[in-house]
Protein backbone atom coordinates (compact mmCIF):
# COMPACT_ATOMS: atom_id res chain seq x y z
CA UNK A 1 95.18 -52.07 -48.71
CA UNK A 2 96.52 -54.98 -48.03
CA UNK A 3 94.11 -57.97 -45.73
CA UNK A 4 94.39 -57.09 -42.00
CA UNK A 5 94.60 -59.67 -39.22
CA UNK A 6 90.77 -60.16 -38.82
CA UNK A 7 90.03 -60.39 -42.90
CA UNK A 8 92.38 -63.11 -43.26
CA UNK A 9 91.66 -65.10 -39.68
CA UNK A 10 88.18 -64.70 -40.72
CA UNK A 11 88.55 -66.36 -44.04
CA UNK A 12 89.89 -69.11 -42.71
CA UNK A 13 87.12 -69.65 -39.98
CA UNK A 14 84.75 -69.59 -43.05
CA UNK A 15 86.47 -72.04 -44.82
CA UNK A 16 86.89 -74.47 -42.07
CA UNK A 17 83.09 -74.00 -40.46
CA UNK A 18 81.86 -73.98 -44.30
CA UNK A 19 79.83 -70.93 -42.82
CA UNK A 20 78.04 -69.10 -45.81
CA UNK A 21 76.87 -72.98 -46.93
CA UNK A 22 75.17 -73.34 -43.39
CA UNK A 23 73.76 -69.73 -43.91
CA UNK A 24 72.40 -70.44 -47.09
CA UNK A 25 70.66 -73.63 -45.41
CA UNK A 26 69.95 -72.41 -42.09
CA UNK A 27 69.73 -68.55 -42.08
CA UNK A 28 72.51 -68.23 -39.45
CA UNK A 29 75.85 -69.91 -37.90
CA UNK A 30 76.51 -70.20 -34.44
CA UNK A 31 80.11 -70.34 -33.77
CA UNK A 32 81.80 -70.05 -29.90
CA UNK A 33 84.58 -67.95 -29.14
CA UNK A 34 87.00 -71.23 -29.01
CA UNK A 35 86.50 -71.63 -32.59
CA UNK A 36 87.39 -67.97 -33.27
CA UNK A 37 90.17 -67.99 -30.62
CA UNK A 38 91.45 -71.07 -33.02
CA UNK A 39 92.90 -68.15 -35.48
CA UNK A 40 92.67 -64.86 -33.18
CA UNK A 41 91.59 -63.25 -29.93
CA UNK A 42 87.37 -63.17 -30.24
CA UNK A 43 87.63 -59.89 -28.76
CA UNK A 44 89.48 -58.48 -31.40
CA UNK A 45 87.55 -60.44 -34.40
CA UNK A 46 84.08 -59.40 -33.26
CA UNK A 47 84.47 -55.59 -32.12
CA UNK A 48 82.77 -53.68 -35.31
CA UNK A 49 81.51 -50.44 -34.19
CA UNK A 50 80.51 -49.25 -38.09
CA UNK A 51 79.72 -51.04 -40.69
CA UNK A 52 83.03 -50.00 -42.66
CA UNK A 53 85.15 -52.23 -39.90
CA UNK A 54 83.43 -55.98 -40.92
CA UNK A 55 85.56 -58.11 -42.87
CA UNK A 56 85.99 -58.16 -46.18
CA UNK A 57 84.13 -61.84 -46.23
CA UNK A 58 81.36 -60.24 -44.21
CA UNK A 59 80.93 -57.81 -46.61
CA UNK A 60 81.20 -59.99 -50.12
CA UNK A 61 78.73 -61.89 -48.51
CA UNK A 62 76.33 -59.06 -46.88
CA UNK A 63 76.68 -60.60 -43.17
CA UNK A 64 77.25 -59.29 -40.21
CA UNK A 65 77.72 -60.88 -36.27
CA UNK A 66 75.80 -60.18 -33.10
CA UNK A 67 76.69 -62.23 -29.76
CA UNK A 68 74.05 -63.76 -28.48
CA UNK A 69 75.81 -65.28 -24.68
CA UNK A 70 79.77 -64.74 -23.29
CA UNK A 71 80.93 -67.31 -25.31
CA UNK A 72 79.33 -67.40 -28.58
CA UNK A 73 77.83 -65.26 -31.66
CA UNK A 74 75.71 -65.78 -34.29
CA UNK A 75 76.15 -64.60 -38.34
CA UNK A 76 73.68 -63.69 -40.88
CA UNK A 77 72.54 -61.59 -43.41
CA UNK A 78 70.41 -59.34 -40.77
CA UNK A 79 71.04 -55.86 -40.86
CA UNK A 80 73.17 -54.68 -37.43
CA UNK A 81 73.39 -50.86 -38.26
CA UNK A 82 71.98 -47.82 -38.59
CA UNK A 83 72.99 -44.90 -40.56
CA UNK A 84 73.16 -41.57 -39.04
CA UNK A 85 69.92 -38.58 -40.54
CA UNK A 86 71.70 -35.71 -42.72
CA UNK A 87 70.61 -33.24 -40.45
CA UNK A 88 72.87 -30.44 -38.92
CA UNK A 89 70.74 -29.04 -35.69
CA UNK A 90 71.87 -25.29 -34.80
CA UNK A 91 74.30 -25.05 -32.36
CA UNK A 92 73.41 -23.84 -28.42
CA UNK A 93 76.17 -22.34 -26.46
CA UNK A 94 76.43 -23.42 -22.55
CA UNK A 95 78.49 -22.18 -19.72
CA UNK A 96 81.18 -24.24 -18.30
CA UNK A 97 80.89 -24.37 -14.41
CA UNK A 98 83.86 -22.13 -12.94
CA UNK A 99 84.97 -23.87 -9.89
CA UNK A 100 85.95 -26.78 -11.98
CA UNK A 101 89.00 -27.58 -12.25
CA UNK A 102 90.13 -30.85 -13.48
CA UNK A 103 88.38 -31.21 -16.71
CA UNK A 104 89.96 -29.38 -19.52
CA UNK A 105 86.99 -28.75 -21.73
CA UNK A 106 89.11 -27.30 -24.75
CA UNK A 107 91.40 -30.49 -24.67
CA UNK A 108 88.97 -33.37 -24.41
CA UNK A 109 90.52 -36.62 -25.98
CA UNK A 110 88.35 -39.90 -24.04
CA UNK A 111 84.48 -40.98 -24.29
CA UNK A 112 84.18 -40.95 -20.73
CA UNK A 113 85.42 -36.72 -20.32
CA UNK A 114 83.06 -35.97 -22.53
CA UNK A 115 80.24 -37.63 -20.96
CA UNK A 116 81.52 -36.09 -17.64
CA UNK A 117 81.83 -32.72 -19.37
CA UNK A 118 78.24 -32.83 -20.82
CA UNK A 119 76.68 -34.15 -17.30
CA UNK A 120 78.69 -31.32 -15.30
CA UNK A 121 77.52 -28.40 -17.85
CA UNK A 122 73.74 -29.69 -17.39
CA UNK A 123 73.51 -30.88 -21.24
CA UNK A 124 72.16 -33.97 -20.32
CA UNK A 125 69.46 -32.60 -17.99
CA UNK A 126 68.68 -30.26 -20.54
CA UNK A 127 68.27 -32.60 -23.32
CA UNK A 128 66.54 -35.54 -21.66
CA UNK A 129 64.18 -32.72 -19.75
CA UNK A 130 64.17 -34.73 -16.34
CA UNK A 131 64.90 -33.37 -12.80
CA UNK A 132 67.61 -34.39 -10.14
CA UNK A 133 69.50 -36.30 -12.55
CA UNK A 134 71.85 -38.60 -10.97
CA UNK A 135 74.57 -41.33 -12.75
CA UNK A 136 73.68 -44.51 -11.96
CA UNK A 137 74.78 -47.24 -14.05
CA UNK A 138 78.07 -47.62 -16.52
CA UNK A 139 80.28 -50.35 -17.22
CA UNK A 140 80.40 -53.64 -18.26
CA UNK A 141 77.77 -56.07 -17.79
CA UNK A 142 75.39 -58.91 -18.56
CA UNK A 143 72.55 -58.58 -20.93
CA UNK A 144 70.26 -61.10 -18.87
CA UNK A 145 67.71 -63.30 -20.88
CA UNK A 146 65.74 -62.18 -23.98
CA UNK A 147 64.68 -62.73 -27.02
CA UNK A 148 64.29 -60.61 -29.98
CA UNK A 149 63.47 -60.26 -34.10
CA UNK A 150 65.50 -58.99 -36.48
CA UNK A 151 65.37 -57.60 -39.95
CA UNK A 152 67.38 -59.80 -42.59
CA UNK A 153 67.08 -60.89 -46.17
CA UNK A 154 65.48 -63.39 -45.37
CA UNK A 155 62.69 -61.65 -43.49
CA UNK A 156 62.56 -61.90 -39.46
CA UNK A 157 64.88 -63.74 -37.64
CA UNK A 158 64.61 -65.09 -33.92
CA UNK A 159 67.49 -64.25 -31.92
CA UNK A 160 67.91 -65.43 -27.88
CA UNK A 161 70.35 -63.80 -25.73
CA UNK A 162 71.56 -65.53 -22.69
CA UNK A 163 73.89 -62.66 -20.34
CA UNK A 164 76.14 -61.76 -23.56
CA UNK A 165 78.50 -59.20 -22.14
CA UNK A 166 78.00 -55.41 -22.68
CA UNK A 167 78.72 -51.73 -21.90
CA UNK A 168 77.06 -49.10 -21.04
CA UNK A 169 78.82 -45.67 -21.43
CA UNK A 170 76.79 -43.48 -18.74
CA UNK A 171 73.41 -44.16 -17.22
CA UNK A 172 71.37 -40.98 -15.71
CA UNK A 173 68.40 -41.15 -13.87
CA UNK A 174 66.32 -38.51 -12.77
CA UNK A 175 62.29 -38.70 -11.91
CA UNK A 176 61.26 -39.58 -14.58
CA UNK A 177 63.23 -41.46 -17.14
CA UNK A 178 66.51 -43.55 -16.79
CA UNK A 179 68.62 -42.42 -19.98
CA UNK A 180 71.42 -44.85 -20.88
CA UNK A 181 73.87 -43.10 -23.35
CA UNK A 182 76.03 -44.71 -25.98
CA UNK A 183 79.58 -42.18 -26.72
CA UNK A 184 81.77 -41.49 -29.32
CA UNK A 185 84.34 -39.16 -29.82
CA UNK A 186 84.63 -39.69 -33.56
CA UNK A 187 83.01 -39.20 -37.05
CA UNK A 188 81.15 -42.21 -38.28
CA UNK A 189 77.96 -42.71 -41.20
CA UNK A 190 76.34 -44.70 -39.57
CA UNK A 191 76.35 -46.93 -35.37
CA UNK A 192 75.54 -50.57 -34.67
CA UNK A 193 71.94 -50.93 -32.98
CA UNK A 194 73.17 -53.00 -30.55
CA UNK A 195 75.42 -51.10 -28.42
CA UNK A 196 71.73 -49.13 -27.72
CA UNK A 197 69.69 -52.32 -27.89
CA UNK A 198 71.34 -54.54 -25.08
CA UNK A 199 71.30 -52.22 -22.81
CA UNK A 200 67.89 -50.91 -23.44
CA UNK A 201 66.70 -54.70 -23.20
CA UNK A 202 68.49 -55.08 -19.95
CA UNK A 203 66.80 -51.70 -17.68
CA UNK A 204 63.83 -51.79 -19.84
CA UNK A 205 62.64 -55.23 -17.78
CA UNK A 206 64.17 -54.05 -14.51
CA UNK A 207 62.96 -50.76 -13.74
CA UNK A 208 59.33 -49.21 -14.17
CA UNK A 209 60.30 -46.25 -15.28
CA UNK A 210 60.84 -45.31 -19.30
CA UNK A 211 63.96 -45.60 -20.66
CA UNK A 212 65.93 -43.51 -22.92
CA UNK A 213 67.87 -44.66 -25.37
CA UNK A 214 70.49 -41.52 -26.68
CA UNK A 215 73.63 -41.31 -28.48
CA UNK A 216 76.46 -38.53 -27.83
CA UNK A 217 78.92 -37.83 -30.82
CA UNK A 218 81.74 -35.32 -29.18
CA UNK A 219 84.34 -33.63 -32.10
CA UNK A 220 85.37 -30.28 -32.13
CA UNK A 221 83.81 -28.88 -29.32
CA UNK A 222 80.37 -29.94 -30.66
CA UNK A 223 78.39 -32.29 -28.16
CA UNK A 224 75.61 -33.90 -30.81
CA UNK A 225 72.68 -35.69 -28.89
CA UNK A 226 70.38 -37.95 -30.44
CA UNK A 227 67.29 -39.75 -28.89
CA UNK A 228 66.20 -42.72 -30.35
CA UNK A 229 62.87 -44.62 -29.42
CA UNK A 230 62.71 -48.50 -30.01
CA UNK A 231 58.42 -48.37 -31.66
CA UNK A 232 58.29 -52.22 -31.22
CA UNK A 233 60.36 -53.09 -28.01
CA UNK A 234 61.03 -56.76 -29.61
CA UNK A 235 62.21 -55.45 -32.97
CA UNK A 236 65.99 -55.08 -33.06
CA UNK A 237 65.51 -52.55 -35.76
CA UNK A 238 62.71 -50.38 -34.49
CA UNK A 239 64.56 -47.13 -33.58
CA UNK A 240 63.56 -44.38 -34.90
CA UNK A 241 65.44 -40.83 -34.44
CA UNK A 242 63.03 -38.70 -32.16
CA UNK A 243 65.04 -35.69 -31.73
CA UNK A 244 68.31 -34.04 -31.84
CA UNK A 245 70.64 -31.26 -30.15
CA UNK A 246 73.76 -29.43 -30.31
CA UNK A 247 75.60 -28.16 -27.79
CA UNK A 248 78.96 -25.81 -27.63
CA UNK A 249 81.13 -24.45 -24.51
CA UNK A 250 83.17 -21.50 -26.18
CA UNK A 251 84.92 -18.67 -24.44
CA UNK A 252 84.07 -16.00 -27.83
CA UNK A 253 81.58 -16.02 -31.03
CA UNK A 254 82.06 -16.29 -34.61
CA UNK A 255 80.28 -13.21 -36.56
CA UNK A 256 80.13 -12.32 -40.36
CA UNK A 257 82.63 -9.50 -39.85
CA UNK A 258 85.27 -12.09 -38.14
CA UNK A 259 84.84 -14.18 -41.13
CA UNK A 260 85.70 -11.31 -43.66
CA UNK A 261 87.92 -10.12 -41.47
CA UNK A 262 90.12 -12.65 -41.85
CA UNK A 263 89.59 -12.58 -45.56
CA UNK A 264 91.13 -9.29 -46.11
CA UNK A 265 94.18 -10.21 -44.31
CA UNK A 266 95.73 -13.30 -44.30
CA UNK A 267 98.82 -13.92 -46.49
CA UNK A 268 98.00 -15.98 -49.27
CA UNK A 269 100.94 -19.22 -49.01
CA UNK A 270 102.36 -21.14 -52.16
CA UNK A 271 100.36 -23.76 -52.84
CA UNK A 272 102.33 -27.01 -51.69
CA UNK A 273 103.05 -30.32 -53.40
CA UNK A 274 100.66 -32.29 -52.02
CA UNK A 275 97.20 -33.44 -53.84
CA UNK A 276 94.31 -31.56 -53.40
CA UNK A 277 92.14 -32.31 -50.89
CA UNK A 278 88.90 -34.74 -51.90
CA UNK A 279 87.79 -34.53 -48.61
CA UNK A 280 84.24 -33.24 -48.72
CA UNK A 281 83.45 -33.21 -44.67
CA UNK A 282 85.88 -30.54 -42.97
CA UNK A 283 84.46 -31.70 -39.51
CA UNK A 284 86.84 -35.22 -40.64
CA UNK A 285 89.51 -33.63 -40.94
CA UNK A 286 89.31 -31.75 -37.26
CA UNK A 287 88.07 -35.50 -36.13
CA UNK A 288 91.18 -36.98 -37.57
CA UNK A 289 93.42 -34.41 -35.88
CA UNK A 290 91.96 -35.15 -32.84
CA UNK A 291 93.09 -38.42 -33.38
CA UNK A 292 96.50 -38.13 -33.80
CA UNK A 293 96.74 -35.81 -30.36
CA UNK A 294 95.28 -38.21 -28.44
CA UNK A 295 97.14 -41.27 -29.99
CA UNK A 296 100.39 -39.14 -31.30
CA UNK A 297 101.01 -41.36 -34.36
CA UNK A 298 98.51 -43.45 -36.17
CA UNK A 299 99.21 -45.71 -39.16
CA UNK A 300 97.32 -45.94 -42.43
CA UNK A 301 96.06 -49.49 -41.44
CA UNK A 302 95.32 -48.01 -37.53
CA UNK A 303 92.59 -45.16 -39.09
CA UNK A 304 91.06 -47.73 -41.62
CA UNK A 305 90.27 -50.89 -39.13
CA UNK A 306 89.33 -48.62 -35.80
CA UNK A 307 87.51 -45.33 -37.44
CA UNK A 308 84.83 -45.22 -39.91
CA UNK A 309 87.14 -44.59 -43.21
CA UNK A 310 87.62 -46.93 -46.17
CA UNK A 311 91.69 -47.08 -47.36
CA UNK A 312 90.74 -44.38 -50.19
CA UNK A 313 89.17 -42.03 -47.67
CA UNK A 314 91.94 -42.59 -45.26
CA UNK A 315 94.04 -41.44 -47.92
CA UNK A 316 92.10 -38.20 -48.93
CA UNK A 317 91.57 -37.36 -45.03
CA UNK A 318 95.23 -37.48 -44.02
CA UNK A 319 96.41 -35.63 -47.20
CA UNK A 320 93.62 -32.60 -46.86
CA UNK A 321 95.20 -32.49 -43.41
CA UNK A 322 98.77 -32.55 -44.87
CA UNK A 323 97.45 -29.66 -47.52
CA UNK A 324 97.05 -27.51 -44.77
CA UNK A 325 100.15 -28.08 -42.63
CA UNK A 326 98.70 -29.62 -39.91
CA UNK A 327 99.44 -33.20 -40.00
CA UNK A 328 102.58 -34.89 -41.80
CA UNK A 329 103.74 -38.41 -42.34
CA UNK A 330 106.54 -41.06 -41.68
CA UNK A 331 107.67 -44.40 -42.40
CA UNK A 332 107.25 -46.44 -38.89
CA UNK A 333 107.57 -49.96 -38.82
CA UNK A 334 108.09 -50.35 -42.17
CA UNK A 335 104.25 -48.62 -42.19
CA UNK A 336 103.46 -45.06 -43.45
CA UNK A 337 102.30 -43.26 -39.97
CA UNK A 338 100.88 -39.82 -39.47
CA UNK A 339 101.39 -37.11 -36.72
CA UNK A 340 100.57 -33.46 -36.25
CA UNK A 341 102.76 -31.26 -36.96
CA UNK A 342 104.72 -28.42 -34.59
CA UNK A 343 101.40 -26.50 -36.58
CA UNK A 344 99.24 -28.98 -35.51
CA UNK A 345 99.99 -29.16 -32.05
CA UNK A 346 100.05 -25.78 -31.01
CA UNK A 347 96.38 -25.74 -32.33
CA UNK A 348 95.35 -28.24 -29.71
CA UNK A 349 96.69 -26.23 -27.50
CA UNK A 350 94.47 -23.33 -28.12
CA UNK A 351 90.72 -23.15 -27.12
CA UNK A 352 88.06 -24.33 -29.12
CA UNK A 353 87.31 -20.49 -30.01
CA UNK A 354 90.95 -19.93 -31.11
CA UNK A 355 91.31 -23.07 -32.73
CA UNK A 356 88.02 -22.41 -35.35
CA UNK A 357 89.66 -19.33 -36.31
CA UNK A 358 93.42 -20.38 -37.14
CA UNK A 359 91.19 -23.48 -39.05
CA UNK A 360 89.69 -21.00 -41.03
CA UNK A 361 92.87 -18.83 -41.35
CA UNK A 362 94.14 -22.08 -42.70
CA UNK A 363 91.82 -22.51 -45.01
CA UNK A 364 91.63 -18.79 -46.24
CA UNK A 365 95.64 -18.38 -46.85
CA UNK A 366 94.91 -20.72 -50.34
CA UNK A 367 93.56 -19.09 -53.17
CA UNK A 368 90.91 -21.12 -54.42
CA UNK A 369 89.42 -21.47 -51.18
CA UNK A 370 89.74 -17.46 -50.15
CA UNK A 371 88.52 -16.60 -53.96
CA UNK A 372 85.64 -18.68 -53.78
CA UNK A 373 84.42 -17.36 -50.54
CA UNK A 374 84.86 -13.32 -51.44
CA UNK A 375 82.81 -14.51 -54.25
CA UNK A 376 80.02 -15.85 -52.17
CA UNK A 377 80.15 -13.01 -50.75
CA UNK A 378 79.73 -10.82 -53.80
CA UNK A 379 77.15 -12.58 -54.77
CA UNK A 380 75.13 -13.15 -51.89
CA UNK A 381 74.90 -16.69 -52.77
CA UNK A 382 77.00 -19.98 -53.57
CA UNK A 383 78.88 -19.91 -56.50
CA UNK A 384 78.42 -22.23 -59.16
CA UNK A 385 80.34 -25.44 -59.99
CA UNK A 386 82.10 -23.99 -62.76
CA UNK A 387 82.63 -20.59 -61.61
CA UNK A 388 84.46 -22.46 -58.42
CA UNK A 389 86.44 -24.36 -61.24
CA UNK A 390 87.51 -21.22 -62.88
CA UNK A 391 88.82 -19.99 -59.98
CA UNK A 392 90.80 -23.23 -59.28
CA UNK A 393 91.99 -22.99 -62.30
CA UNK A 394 94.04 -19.83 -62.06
CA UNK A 395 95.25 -21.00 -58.52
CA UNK A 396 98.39 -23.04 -59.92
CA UNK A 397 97.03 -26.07 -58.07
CA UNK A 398 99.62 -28.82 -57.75
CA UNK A 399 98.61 -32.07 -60.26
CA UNK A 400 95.39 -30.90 -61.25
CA UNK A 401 95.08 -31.88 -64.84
CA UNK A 402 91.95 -33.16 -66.06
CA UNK A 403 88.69 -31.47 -66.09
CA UNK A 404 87.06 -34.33 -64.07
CA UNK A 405 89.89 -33.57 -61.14
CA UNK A 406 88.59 -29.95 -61.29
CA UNK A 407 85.13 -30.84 -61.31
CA UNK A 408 85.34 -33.33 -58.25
CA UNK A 409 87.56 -31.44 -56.26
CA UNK A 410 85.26 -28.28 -56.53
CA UNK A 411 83.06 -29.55 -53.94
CA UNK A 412 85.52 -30.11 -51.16
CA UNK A 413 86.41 -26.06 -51.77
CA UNK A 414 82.27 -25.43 -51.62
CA UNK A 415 81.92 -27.87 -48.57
CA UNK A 416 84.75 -26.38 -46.54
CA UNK A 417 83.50 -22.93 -47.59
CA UNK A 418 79.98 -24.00 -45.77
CA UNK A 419 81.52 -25.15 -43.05
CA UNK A 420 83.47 -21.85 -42.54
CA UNK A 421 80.04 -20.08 -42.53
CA UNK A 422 78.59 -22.50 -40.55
CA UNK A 423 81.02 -21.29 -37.63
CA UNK A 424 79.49 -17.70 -37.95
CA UNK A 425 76.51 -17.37 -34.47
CA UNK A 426 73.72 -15.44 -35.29
């Protein structure tokens, strides 16, 4: 992929300011927001939600940006983000309050509905275990004054913050604690610290009561909490993950005879002329979907810079979805773009329930995906590699050559396979 807007403005702003010589002397560079706004809007050169969005010089040169006041930032070498734990919490299934009317809980495409979905069905109360829970505080804001450490290479650095500007998604208070909750409604590896840490700051010196510091990830129907606890209140990088849930509102469950069900009788298709997917996480694909309803089309460049894929993963993503006929692609602009197809749509139109099963019908209607699974089954355990690449073998797969292609394309069949059985409800 070609530099966007920001990797290119950015190199400039380096070359002018001579910033990794002043890091290399001074451990950090201050720069305003009129020096950025020299090349490009600040707002749009310092947004990096994952650690996948920072410029290509931030990344030759292992830096990354935190404001520190409205009008200025400072770079180093510290480390700004947090990967996610591999961890995959069973699901819990919650009723969806009747008399409600105008939220849509099988269509939700913002941050904010799913916040107000999760509040309404008493997930939050639930998770945070705290009475009379109330919203309280959201928006933007100032940080106020403090002053913080921070991990780098360099070993701790001093940071002051003097009312940067920040956002807090939703803010619930109850007796007890005053939970401030960071939202996303997509897939990412890993979050930056400080869309947790500002905020945290900020209450923590305000109110007397402890707060809570969670994160909501909503995809698929799936609302994943996460508490995190900051151990040392003036370490930037003192969270540590203190528990998880799942959540689920679904009008029917998945069992083992659903599953084979739909094994015995969907119509194989043709396999089409499209790669293979390389897409190991099936729950991207779904989040990438999502995507394109809420935003209709989305260039290549569009899922790269604003979501948490690389160009070759953006690539593998939107072709796995292509595989299966739910997503398609166009030049726009003199830019390939991607939108779901008449297939696609119509399965955003179903409810979550009804769209897990045509997924899996999806899935099932290609050989090497429905002959690896009746094998599991068989065998009461996962196949092996090369019994997955036998079967892929004899599925007249479209450019699949070399026995390296097999071999690396045999986990995205066992991966979507578990995923597919991790839709069954005990």
């Amino acid at each position: 992929m070609s530099n966007t807007k920001n990797d290119m403005a950015w190199e400039k702003l380096f070359e002018k300011y001579r910033i990794v010589e002043s890091i290399v002397k001074n451990n950090a560079f201050t720069i305003k927001s009129s020096q950025i706004n020299e090349f490009r809007e600040s707002r749009l050169m310092t947004k990096f939600d994952y650690k996948s969005q920072l410029p290509k010089i931030f990344a030759e040169h292992n830096l990354s940006i935190l404001p520190n006041s409205r009008s200025s930032y400072i770079i180093s070498n510290f480390e700004t983000f947090k990967n996610f734990e591999t961890s995959n919490p069973v699901v819990e299934n919650i009723s969806f309050p009747n008399y409600i009317e105008s939220i849509d809980y099988n269509n939700i495409t913002s941050e904010s509905t799913a916040l107000n979905c999760a509040y309404i069905t008493g997930m939050i109360e639930d998770f945070v275990q705290d009475e009379n829970l109330k919203p309280t505080v959201n928006g933007r804001m100032g940080s106020s004054k403090f002053e913080f450490n921070i991990n780098s290479k360099n070993g701790l650095l001093h940071i002051a913050v003097t009312n940067s500007q920040m956002e807090i998604d939703g803010g619930y208070e109850g007796v007890n604690f005053l939970s401030l909750i960071e939202t996303k409604n997509s897939l990412s590896n890993d979050f930056l610290i400080r869309q947790m840490y500002y905020p945290y700051r900020l209450w923590n010196n305000r109110i007397s009561k402890k707060v809570n510091s969670l994160f909501l990830t909503y995809t698929n129907g799936i609302f994943h909490f996460r508490e995190y606890e900051f151990e040392d209140v003036n370490l930037y990088n003192s969270l540590v993950l203190k528990r998880e849930k799942k959540y689920s509102i679904r009008d029917g469950s998945i069992n083992l005879e659903t599953i084979q069900q739909i094994i015995n009788s969907v119509i194989k298709v043709e396999e089409p002329k499209i790669a293979f997917p390389q897409a190991d996480s099936f729950e991207r694909v779904i989040n990438l979907c999502e995507l394109l309803n809420k935003h209709k089309t989305l260039n290549r460049d569009d899922i790269t810079e604003n979501y948490d894929f690389d160009s070759r993963q953006t690539n593998y993503y939107t072709d796995a979805a292509r595989y299966l006929g739910i997503v398609d692609k166009k030049f726009e602009k003199g830019k390939v773009a991607y939108f779901l197809t008449t297939r696609g749509k119509k399965l955003f139109n179903l409810s979550i329930f009804s769209r897990q099963i045509e997924f899996i019908k999806l899935i099932l209607t290609h050989s090497a995906f429905n002959e690896t699974l009746k094998l599991y089954f068989k065998k009461s355990e996962e196949p092996s590699k090369q019994e997955i690449v036998g079967i892929m073998k004899s599925a007249n797969l479209y450019n699949v050559r070399s026995e390296s292609t097999f071999q690396r394309r045999s986990s995205t069949v066992l991966s979507w396979i578990n995923w597919i059985l991790e839709q069954i409800e005990e």
